[in-house]
Protein backbone atom coordinates (compact mmCIF):
# COMPACT_ATOMS: atom_id res chain seq x y z
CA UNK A 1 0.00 0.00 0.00
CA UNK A 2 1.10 3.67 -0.68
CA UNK A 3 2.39 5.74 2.54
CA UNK A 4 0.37 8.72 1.41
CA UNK A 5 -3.24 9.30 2.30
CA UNK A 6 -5.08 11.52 0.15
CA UNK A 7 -7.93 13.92 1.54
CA UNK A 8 -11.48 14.28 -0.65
CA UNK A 9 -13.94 16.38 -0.87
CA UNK A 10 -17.57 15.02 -0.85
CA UNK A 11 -20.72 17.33 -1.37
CA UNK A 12 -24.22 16.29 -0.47
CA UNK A 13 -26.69 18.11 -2.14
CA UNK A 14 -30.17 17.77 -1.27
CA UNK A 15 -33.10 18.62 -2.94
CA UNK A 16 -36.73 18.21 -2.17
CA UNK A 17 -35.86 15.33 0.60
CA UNK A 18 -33.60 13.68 -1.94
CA UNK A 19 -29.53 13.47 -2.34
CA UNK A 20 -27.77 13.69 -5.81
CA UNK A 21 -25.72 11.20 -6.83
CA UNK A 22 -23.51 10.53 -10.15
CA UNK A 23 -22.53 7.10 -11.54
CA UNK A 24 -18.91 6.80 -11.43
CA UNK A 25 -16.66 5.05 -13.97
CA UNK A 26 -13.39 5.14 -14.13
CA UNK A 27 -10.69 3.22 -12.12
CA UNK A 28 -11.14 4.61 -9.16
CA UNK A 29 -14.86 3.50 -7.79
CA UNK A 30 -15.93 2.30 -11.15
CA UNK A 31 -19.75 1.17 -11.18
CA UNK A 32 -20.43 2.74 -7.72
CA UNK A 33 -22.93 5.20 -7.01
CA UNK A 34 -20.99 8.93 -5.32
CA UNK A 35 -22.06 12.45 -4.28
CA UNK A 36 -20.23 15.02 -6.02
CA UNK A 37 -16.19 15.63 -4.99
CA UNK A 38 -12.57 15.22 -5.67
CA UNK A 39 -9.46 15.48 -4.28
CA UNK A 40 -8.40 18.72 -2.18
CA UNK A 41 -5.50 20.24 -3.82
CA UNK A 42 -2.57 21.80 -2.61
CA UNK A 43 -3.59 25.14 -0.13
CA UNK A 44 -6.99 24.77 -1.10
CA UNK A 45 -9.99 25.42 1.16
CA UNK A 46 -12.56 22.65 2.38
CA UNK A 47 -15.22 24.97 0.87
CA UNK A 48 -14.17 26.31 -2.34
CA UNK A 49 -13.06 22.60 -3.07
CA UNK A 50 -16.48 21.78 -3.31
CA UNK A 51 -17.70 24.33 -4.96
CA UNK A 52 -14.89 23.82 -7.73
CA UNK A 53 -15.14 20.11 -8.01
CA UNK A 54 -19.18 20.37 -8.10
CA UNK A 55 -18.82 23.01 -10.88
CA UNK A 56 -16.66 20.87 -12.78
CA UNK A 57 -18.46 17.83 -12.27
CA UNK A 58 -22.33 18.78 -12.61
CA UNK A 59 -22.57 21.93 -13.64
CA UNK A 60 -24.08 23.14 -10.41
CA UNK A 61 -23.05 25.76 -8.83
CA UNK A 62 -23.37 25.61 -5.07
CA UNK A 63 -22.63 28.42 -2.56
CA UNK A 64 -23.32 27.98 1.68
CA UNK A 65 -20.57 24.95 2.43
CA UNK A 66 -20.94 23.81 5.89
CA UNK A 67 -19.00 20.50 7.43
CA UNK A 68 -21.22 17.13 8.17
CA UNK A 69 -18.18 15.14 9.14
CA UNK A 70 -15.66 12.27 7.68
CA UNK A 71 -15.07 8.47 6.22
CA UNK A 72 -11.81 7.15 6.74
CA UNK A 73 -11.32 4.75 3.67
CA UNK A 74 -9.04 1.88 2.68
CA UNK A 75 -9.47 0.41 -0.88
CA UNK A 76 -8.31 -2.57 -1.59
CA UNK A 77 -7.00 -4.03 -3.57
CA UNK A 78 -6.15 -0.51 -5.05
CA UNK A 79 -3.84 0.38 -2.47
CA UNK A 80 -5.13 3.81 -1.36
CA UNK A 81 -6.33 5.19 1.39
CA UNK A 82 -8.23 8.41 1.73
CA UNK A 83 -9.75 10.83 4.70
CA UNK A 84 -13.19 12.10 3.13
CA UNK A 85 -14.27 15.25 4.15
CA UNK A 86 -18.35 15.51 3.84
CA UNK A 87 -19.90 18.94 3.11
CA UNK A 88 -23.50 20.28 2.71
CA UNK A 89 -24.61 22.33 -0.36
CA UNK A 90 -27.34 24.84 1.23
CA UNK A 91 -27.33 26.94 -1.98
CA UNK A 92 -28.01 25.27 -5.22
CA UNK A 93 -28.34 26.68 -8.26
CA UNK A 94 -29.07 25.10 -11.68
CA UNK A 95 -30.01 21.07 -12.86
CA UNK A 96 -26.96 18.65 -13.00
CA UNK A 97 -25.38 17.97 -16.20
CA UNK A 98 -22.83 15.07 -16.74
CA UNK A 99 -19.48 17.78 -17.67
CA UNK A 100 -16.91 14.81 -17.27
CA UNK A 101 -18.75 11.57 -19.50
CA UNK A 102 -15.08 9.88 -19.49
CA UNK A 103 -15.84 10.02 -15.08
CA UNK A 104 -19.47 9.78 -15.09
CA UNK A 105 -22.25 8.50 -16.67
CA UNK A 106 -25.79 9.83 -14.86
CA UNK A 107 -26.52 12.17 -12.12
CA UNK A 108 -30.03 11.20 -10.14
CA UNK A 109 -32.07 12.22 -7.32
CA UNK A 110 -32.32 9.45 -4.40
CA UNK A 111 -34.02 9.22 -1.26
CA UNK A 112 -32.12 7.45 1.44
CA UNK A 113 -34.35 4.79 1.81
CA UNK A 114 -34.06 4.39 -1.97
CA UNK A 115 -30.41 4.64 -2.78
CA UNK A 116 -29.05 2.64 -5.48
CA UNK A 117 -25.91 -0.21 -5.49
CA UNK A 118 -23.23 -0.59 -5.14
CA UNK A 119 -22.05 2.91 -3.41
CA UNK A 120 -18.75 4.06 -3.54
CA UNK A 121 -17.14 3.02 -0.44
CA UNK A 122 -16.62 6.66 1.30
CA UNK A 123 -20.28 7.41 0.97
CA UNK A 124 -21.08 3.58 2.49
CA UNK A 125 -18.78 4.21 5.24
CA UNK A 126 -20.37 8.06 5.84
CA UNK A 127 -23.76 6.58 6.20
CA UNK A 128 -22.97 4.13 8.26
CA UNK A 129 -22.92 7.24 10.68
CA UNK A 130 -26.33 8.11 9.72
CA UNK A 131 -25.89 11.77 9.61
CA UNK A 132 -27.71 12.14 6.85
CA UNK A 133 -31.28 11.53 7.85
CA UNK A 134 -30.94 13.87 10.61
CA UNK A 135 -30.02 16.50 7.87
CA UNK A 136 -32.74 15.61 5.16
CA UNK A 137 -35.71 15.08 8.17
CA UNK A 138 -34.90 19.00 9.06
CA UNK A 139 -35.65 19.95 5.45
């Protein structure tokens, strides 16, 4: 396994009770269903990571970034491991597009008792900490 741990970025958007998820292909968490996010670069904020991978990635642009908490991921057998930070999209603006077709192939609205499979393995480990129904029951 690499020494290095990477940190990502996950958004949850919500909308009308429902999260938005994209279809990831790819090599990394091919077939498995993911919010929005990427890898935090270099001196970059938690915040305006989000709202630059979201951009890039839906088309969406989101403002109002607040934390929801973190997965702490090993996947094997790709040898990485990753700290994902989880952030809330208050302000949404706009209906997803698919921007990166080579990274993604649909973005749909789920309810959490309605989510599809497999999920990528960040977002399984998040729920696990059910956060999220507390957030989507006060909407």
């Amino acid at each position: 396994m690499s020494e290095l741990v990477r940190v990502g970025v996950a958004v949850v958007i919500i909308r009308d009770g429902k999260i938005l998820l994209g279809e990831r292909i790819g090599s990394h968490g091919a077939n498995t269903w993911a919010t929005p996010g990427g890898h935090l670069e270099m001196g970059e904020e938690i915040e305006a990571c989000a709202i630059r991978e979201t951009l890039e990635e839906t088309g969406l642009e989101v403002s109002d970034v607040s934390p929801l908490g973190f997965s702490n991921d090993v996947f094997n057998p790709l040898n990485k491991h990753y700290v994902t930070l989880y952030v809330v999209a208050n302000g949404v603006e706009g209906e997803p597009e698919i921007m990166e077709p080579n990274k993604c192939l649909a973005w749909q609205w789920f309810g959490l008792d309605e989510l599809p499979e497999p999920l990528f393995l960040s977002l399984e480990n998040f729920l696990k900490q059910d956060k999220l129904h507390t957030l989507i029951d006060k909407r």
